[in-house]
N, C-alpha and C. Protein backbone atom coordinates (compact mmCIF):
# COMPACT_ATOMS: atom_id res chain seq x y z
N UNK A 1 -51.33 56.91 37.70
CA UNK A 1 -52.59 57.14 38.39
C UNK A 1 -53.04 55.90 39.15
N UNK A 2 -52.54 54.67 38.85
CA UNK A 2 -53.38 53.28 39.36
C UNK A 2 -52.34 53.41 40.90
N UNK A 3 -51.33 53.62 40.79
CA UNK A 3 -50.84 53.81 42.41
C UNK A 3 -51.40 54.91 43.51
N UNK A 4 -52.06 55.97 42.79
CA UNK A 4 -52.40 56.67 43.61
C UNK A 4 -53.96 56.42 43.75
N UNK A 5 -54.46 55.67 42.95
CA UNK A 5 -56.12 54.96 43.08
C UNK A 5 -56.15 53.89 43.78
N UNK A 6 -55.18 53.41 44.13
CA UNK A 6 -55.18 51.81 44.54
C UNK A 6 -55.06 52.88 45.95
N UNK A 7 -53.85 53.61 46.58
CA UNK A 7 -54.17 54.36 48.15
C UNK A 7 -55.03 55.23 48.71
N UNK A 8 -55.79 55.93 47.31
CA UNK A 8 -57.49 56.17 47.49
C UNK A 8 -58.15 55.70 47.90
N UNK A 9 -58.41 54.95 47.17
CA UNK A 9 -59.59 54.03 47.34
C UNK A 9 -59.30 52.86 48.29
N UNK A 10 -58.62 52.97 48.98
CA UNK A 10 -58.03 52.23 50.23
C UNK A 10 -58.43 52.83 51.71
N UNK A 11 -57.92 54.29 51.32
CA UNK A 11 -58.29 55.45 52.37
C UNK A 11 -59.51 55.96 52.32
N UNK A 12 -60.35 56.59 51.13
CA UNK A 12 -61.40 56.41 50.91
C UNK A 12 -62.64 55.61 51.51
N UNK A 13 -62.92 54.62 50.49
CA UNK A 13 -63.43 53.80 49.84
C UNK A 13 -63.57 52.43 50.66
N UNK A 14 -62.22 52.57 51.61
CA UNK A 14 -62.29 51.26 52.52
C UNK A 14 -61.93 49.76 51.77
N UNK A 15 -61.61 50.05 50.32
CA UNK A 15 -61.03 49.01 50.05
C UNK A 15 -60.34 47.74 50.08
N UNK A 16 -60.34 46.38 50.44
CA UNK A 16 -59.84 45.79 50.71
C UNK A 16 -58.77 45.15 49.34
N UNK A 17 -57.34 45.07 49.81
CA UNK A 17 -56.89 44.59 49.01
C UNK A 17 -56.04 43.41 49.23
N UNK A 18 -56.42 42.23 48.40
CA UNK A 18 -55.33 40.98 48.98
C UNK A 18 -53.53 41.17 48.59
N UNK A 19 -53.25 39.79 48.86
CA UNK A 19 -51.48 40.20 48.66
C UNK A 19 -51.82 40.04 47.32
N UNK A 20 -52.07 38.53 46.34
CA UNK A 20 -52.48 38.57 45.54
C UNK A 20 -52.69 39.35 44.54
N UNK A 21 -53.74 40.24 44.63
CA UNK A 21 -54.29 41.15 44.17
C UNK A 21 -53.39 42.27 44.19
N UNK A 22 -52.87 42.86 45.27
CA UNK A 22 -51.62 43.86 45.12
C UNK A 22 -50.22 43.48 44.32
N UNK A 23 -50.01 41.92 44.51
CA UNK A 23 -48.55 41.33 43.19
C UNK A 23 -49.68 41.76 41.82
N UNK A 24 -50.40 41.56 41.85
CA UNK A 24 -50.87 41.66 40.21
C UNK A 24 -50.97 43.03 40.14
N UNK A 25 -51.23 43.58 41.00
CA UNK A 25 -51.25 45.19 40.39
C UNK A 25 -49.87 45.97 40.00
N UNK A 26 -49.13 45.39 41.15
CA UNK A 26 -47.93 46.05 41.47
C UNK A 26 -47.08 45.55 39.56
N UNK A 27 -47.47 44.16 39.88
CA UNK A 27 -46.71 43.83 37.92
C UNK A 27 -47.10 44.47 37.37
N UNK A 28 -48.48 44.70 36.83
CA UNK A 28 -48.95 45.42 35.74
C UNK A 28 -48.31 46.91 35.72
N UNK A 29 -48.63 47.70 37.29
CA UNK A 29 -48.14 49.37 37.09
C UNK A 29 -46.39 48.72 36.65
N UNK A 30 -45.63 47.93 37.51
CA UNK A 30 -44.43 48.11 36.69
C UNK A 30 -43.86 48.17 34.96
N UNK A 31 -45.34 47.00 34.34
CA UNK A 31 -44.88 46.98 32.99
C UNK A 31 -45.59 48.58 32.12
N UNK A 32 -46.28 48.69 33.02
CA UNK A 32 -46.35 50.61 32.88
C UNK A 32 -45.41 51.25 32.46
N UNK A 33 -44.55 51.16 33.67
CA UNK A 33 -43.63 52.22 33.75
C UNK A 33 -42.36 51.70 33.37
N UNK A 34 -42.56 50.12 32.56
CA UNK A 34 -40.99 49.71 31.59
C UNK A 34 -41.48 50.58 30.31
N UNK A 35 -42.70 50.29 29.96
CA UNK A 35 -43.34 51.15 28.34
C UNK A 35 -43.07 52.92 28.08
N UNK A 36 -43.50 53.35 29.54
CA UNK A 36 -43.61 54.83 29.35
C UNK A 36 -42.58 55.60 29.88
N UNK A 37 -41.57 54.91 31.00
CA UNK A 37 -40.35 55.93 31.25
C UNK A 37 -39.48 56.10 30.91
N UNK A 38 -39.22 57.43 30.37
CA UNK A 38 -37.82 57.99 29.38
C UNK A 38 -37.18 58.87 30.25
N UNK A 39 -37.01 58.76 31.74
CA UNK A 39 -36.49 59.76 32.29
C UNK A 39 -37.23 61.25 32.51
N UNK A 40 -36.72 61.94 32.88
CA UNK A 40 -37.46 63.54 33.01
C UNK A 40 -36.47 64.44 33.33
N UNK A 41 -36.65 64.98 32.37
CA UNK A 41 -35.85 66.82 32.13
C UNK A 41 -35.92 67.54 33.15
N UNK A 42 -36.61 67.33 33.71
CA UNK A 42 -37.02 68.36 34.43
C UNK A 42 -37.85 68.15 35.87
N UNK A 43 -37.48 68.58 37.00
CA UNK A 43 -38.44 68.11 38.44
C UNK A 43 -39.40 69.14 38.04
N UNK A 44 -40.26 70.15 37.61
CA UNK A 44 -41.15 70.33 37.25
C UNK A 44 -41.66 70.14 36.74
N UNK A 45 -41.44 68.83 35.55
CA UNK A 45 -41.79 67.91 34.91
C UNK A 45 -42.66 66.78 35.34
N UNK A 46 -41.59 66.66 35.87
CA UNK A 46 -42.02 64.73 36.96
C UNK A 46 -42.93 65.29 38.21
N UNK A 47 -42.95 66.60 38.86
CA UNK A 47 -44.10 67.17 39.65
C UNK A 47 -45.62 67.41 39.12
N UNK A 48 -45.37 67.76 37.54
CA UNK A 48 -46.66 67.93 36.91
C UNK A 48 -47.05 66.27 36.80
N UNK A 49 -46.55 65.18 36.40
CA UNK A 49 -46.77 64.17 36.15
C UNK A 49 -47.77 63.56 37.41
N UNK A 50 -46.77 63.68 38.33
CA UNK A 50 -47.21 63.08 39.61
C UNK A 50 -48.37 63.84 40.31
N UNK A 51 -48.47 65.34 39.80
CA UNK A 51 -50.00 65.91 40.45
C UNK A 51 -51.03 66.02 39.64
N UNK A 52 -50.80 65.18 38.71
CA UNK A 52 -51.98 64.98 37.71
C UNK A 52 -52.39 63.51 37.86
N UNK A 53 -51.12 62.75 38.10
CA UNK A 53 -51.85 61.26 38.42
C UNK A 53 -52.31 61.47 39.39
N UNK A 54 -52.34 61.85 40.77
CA UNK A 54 -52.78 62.15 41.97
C UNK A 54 -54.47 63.06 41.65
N UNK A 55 -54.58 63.83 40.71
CA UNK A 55 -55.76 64.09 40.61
C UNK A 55 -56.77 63.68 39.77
N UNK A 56 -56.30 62.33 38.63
CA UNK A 56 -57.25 61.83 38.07
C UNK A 56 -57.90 60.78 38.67
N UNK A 57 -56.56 60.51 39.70
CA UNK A 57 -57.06 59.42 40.94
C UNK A 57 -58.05 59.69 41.31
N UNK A 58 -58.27 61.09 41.96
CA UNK A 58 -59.15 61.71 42.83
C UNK A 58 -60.81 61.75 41.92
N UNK A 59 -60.42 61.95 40.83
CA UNK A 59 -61.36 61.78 40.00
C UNK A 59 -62.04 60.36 40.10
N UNK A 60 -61.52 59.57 39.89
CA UNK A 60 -61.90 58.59 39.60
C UNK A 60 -62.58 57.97 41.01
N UNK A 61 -61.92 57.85 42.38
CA UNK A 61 -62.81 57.88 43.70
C UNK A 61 -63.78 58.61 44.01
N UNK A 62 -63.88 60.02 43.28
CA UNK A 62 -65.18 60.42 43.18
C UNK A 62 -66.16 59.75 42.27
N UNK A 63 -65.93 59.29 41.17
CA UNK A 63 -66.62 58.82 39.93
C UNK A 63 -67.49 57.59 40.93
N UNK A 64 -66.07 56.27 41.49
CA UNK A 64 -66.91 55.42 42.45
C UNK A 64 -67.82 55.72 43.21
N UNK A 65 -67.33 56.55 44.09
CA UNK A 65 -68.68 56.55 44.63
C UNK A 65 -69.98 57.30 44.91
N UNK A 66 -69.89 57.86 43.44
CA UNK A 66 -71.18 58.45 42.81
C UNK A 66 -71.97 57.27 41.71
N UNK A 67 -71.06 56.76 41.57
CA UNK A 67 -71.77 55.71 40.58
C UNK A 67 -72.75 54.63 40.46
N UNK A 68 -72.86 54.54 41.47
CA UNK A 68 -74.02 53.88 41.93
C UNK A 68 -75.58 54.54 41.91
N UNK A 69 -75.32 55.85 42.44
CA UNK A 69 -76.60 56.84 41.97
C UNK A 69 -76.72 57.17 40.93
N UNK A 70 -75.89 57.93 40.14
CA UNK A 70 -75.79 58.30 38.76
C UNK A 70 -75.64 57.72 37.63
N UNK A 71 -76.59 57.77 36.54
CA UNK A 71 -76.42 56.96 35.53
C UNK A 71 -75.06 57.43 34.81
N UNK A 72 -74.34 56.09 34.08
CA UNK A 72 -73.26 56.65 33.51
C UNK A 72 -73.19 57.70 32.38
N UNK A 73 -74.64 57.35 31.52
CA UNK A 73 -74.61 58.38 30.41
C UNK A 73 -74.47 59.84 30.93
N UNK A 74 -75.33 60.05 32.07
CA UNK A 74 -75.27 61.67 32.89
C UNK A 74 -73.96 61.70 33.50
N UNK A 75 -73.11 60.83 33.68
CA UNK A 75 -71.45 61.01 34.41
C UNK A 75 -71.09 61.71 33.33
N UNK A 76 -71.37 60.85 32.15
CA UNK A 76 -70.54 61.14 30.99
C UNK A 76 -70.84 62.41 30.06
N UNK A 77 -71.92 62.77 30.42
CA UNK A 77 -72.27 64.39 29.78
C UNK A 77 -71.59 65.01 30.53
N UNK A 78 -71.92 64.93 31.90
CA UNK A 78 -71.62 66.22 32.80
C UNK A 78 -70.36 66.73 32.82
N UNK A 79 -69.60 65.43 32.36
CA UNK A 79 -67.28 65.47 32.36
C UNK A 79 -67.67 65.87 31.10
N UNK A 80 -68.40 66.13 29.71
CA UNK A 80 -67.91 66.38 28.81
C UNK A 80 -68.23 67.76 28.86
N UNK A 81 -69.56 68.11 29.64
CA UNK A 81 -70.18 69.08 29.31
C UNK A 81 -68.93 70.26 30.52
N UNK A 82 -68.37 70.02 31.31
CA UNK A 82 -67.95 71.08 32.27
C UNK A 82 -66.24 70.79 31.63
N UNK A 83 -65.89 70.02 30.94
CA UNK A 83 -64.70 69.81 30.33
C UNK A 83 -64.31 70.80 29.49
N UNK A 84 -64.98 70.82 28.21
CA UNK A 84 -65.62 71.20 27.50
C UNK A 84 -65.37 72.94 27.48
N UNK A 85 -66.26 73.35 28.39
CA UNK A 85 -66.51 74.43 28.80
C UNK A 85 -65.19 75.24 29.35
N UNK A 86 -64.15 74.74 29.96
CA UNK A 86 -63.13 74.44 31.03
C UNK A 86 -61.99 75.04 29.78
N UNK A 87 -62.09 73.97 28.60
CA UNK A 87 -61.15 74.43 27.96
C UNK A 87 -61.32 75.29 26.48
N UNK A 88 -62.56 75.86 26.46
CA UNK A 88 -63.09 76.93 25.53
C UNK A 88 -62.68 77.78 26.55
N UNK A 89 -62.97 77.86 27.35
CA UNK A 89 -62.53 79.49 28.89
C UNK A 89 -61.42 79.71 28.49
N UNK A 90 -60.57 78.91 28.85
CA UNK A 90 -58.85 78.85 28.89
C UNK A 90 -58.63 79.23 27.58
N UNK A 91 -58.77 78.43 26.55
CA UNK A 91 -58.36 78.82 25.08
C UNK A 91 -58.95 80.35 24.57
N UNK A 92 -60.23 80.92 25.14
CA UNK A 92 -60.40 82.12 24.55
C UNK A 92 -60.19 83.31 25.64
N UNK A 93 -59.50 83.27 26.71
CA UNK A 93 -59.29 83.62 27.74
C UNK A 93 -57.45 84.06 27.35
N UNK A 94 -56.85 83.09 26.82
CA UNK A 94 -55.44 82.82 26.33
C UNK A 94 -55.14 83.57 25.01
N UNK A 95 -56.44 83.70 24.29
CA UNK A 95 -55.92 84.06 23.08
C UNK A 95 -55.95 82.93 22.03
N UNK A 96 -55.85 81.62 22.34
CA UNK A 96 -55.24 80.46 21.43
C UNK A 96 -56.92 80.25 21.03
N UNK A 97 -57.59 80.65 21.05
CA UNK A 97 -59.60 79.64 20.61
C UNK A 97 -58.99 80.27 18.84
N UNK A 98 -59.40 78.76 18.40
CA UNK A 98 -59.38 79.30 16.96
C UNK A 98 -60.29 77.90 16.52
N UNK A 99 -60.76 78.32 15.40
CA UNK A 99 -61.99 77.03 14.61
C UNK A 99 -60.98 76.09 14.14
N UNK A 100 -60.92 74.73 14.46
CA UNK A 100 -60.26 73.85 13.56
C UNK A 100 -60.65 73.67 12.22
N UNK A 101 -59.71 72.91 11.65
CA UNK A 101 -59.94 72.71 10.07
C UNK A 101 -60.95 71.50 9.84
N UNK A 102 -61.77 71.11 8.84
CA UNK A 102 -62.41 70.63 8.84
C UNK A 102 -62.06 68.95 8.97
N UNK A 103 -61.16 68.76 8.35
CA UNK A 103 -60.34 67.18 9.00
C UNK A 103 -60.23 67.45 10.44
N UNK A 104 -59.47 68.09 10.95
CA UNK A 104 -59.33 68.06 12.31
C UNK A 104 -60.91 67.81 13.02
N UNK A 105 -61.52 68.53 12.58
CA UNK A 105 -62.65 68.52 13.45
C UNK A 105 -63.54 67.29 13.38
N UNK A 106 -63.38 66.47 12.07
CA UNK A 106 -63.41 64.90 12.23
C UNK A 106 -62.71 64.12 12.88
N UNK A 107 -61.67 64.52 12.87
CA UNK A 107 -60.68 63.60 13.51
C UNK A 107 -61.27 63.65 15.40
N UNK A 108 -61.29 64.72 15.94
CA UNK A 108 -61.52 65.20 16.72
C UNK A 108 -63.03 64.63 17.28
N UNK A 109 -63.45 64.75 16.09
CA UNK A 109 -65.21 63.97 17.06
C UNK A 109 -65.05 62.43 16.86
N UNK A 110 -64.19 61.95 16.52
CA UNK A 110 -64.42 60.67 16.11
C UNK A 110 -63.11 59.90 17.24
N UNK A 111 -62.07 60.81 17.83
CA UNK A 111 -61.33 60.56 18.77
C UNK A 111 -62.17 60.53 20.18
N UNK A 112 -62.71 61.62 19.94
CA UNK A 112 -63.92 62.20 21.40
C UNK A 112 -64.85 61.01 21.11
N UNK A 113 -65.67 60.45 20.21
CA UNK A 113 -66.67 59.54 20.54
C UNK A 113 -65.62 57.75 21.07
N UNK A 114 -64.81 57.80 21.04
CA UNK A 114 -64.12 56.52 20.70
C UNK A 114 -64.17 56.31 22.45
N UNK A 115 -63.11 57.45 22.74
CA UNK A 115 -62.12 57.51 23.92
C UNK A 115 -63.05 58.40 25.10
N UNK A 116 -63.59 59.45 24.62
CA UNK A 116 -64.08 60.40 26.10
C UNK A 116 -65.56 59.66 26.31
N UNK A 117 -66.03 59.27 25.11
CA UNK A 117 -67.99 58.74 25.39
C UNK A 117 -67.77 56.97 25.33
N UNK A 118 -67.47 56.30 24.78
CA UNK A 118 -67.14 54.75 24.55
C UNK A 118 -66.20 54.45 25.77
N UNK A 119 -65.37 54.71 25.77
CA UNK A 119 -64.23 54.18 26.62
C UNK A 119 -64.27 54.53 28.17
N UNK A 120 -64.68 56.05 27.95
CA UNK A 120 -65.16 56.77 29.90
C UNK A 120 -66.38 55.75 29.80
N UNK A 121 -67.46 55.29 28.87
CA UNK A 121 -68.38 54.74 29.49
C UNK A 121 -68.62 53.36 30.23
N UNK A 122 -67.64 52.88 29.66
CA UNK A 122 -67.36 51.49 29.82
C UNK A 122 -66.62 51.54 30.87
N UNK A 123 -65.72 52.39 31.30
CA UNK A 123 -64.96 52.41 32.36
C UNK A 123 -66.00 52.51 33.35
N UNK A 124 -67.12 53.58 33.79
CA UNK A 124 -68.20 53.76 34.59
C UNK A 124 -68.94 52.52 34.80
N UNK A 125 -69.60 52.05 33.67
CA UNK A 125 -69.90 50.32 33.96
C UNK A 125 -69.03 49.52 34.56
N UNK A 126 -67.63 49.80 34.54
CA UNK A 126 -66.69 48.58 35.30
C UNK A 126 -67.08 48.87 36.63
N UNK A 127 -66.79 49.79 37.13
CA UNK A 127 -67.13 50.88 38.26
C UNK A 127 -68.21 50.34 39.16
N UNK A 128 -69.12 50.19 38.43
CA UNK A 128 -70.26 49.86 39.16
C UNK A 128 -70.05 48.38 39.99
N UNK A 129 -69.15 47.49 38.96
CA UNK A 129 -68.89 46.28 39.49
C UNK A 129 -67.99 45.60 40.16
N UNK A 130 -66.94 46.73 40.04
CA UNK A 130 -65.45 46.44 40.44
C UNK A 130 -64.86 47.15 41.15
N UNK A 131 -63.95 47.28 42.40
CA UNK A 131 -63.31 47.63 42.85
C UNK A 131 -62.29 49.30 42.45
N UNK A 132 -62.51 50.38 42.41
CA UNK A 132 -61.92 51.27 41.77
C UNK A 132 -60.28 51.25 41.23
N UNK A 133 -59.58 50.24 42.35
CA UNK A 133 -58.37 50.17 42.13
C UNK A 133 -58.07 48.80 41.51
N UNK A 134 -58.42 47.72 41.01
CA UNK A 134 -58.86 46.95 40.24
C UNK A 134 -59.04 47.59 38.63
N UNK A 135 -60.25 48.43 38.57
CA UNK A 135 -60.68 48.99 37.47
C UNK A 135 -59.26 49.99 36.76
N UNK A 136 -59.12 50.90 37.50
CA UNK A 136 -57.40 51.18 37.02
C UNK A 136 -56.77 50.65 36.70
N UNK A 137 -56.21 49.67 37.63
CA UNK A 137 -55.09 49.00 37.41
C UNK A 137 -54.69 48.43 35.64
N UNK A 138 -56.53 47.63 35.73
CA UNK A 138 -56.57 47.37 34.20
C UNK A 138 -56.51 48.35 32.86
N UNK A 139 -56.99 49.65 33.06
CA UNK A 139 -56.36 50.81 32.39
C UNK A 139 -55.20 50.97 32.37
N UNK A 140 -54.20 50.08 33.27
CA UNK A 140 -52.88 50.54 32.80
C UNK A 140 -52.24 50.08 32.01
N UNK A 141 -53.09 49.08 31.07
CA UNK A 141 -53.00 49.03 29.66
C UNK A 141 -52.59 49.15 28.73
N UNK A 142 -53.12 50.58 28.82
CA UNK A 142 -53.36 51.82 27.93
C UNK A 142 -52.34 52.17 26.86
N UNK A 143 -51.24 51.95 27.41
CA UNK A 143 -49.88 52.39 26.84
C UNK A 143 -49.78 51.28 26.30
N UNK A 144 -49.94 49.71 26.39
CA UNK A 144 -49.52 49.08 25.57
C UNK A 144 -50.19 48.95 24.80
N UNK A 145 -51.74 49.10 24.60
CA UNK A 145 -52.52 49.54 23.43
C UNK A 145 -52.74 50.19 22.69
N UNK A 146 -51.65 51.38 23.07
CA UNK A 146 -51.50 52.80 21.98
C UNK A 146 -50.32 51.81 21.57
N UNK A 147 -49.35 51.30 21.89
CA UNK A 147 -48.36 50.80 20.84
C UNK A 147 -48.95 49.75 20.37
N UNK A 148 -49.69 49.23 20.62
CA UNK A 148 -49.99 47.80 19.32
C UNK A 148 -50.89 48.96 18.39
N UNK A 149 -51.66 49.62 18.44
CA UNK A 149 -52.52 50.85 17.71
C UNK A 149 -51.59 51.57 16.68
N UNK A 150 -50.92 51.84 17.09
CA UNK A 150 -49.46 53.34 16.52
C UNK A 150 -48.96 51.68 15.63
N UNK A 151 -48.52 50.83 15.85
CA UNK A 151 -47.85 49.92 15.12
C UNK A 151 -48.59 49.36 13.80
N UNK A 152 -50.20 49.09 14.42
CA UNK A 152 -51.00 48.81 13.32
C UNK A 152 -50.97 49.95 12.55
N UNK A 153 -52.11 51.17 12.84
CA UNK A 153 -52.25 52.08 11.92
C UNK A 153 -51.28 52.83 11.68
N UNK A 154 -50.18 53.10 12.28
CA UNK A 154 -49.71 54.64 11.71
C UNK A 154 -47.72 54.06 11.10
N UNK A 155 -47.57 52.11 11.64
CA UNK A 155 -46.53 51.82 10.85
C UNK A 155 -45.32 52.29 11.69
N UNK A 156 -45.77 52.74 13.11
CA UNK A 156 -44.69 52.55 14.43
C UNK A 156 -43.75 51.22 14.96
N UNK A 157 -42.60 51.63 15.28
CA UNK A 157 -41.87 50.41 15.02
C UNK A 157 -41.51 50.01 17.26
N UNK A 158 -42.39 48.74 17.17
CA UNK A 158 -42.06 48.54 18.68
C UNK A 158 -40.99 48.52 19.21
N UNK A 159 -40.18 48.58 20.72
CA UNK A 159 -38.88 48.38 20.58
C UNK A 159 -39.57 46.86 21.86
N UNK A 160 -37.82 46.37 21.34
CA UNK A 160 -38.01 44.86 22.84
C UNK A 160 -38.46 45.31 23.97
N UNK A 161 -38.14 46.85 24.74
CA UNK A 161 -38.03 47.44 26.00
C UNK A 161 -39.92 47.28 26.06
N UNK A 162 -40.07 47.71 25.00
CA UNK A 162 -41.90 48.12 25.21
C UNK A 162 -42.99 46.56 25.11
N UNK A 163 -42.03 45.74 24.18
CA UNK A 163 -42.58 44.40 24.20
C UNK A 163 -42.35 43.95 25.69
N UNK A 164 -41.33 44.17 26.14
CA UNK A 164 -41.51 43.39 27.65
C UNK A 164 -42.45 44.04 28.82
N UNK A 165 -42.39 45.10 28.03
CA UNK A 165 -43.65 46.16 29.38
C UNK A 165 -44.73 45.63 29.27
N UNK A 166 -44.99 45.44 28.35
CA UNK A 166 -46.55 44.78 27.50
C UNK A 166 -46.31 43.53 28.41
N UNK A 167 -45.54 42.81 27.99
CA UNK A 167 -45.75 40.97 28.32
C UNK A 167 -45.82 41.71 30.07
N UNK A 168 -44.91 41.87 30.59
CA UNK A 168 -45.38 42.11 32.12
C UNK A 168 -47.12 42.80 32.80
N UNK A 169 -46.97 43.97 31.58
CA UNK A 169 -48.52 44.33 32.29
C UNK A 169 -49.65 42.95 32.21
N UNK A 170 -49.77 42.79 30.97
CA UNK A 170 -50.79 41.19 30.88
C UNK A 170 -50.65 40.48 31.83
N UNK A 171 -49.60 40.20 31.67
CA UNK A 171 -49.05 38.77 33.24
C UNK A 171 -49.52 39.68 34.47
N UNK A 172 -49.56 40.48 34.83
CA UNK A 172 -49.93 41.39 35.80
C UNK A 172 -51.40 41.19 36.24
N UNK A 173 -52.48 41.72 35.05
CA UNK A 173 -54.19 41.52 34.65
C UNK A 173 -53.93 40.06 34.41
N UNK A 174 -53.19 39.33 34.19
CA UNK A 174 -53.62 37.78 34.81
C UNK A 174 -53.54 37.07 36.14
N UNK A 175 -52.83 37.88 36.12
CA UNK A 175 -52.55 37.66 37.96
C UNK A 175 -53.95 38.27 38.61
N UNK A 176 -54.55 39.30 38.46
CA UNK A 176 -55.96 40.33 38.97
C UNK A 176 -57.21 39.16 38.79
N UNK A 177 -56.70 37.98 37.38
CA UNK A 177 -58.38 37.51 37.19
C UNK A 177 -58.44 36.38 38.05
C-alpha cells in the first residue's frame, strides 16, 4: 500500500517528494517485501493483493485530506461504524453471521481496541502532521512488528530472511528522519 500512497498522494495531494526521502522509502517498502514475500499461487492472488493495496491507498488520501476538518475520534467511529455494518451485511447475507464464543469475543474487542481505535487513531494524528506518504511508509513496519510480537508472545521462531527485512526497513525510517 505505501507504493501506491506515495503515487497518490503525489497525484492527489500534490505532494512533494525529495530524492532523499524517496531512497528512504523505497528501503523501507523493500525490507517489506524481503519479510512478507513467499511468492503467489496464483495471478488472482497477487491481483487481489495489488487491488487492495491500491484501495487502502485510496483510503488513506481520502483520510488526508479530510483530516484536517474532521476530528479523528469521528474518522474513527464512522470506519468502525460503516465497517462494521459492511461486514454483519455480508456475513448474514452469506449465511456465515454466527455469535462468537465468549473468549473470542474478548479476544476480539481487545484486538479491535488495540489496532482499529488506538492504532487507526494515532495514525489520523500523524496525518494531520505529516505527509500521507511519509505516514505509510512508516506503517510499513508492520510486518516486522507482528514478528518481533508472534516471537515474544506466541514463541515464533524468526528466520535470518525476516531479520534482514527488519534491519533494512529501520535503516529505511532512518533514512525518512
Amino acid at each position: 500500500a505505501a507504493l501506491f500512497t506515495i503515487i497518490f498522494g503525489s497525484m492527489f495531494l500534490k505532494e512533494k517528494i525529495g530524492t532523499e526521502e524517496m531512497a528512504g522509502m523505497a528501503v523501507t517498502v523493500a525490507g517489506a517485501v524481503v519479510i512478507t514475500y513467499a511468492g503467489f499461487s496464483s495471478a488472482v492472488g497477487a491481483a487481489m493483493i495489488v487491488a487492495s493495496s491500491a484501495l487502502i491507498s485510496f483510503h488513506f488520501i481520502l483520510l488526508k485530506k479530510y483530516v484536517a476538518s474532521i476530528r479523528p475520534s469521528d474518522l474513527n467511529q464512522l470506519r468502525l461504524f460503516f465497517g462494521a455494518l459492511l461486514i454483519f451485511s455480508y456475513s448474514a447475507l452469506s449465511g456465515n453471521l454466527s455469535a462468537p464464543s465468549l473468549n473470542n469475543l474478548l479476544l476480539l474487542a481487545f484486538g479491535g481496541t488495540v489496532s482499529a481505535v488506538a492504532g487507526f487513531y494515532f495514525m489520523i494524528k500523524a496525518m494531520k502532521n505529516m505527509d500521507v506518504s511519509k505516514v505509510t511508509t512508516v506503517r510499513a513496519v508492520e510486518p516486522f512488528a507482528v514478528l518481533l510480537m508472534s516471537a515474544l508472545l506466541l514463541g515464533s521462531v524468526i528466520t535470518p530472511k525476516q531479520v534482514f527485512g527488519g534491519v533494512v526497513m529501520i535503516s529505511g525510517i532512518i533514512m525518512l528522519a
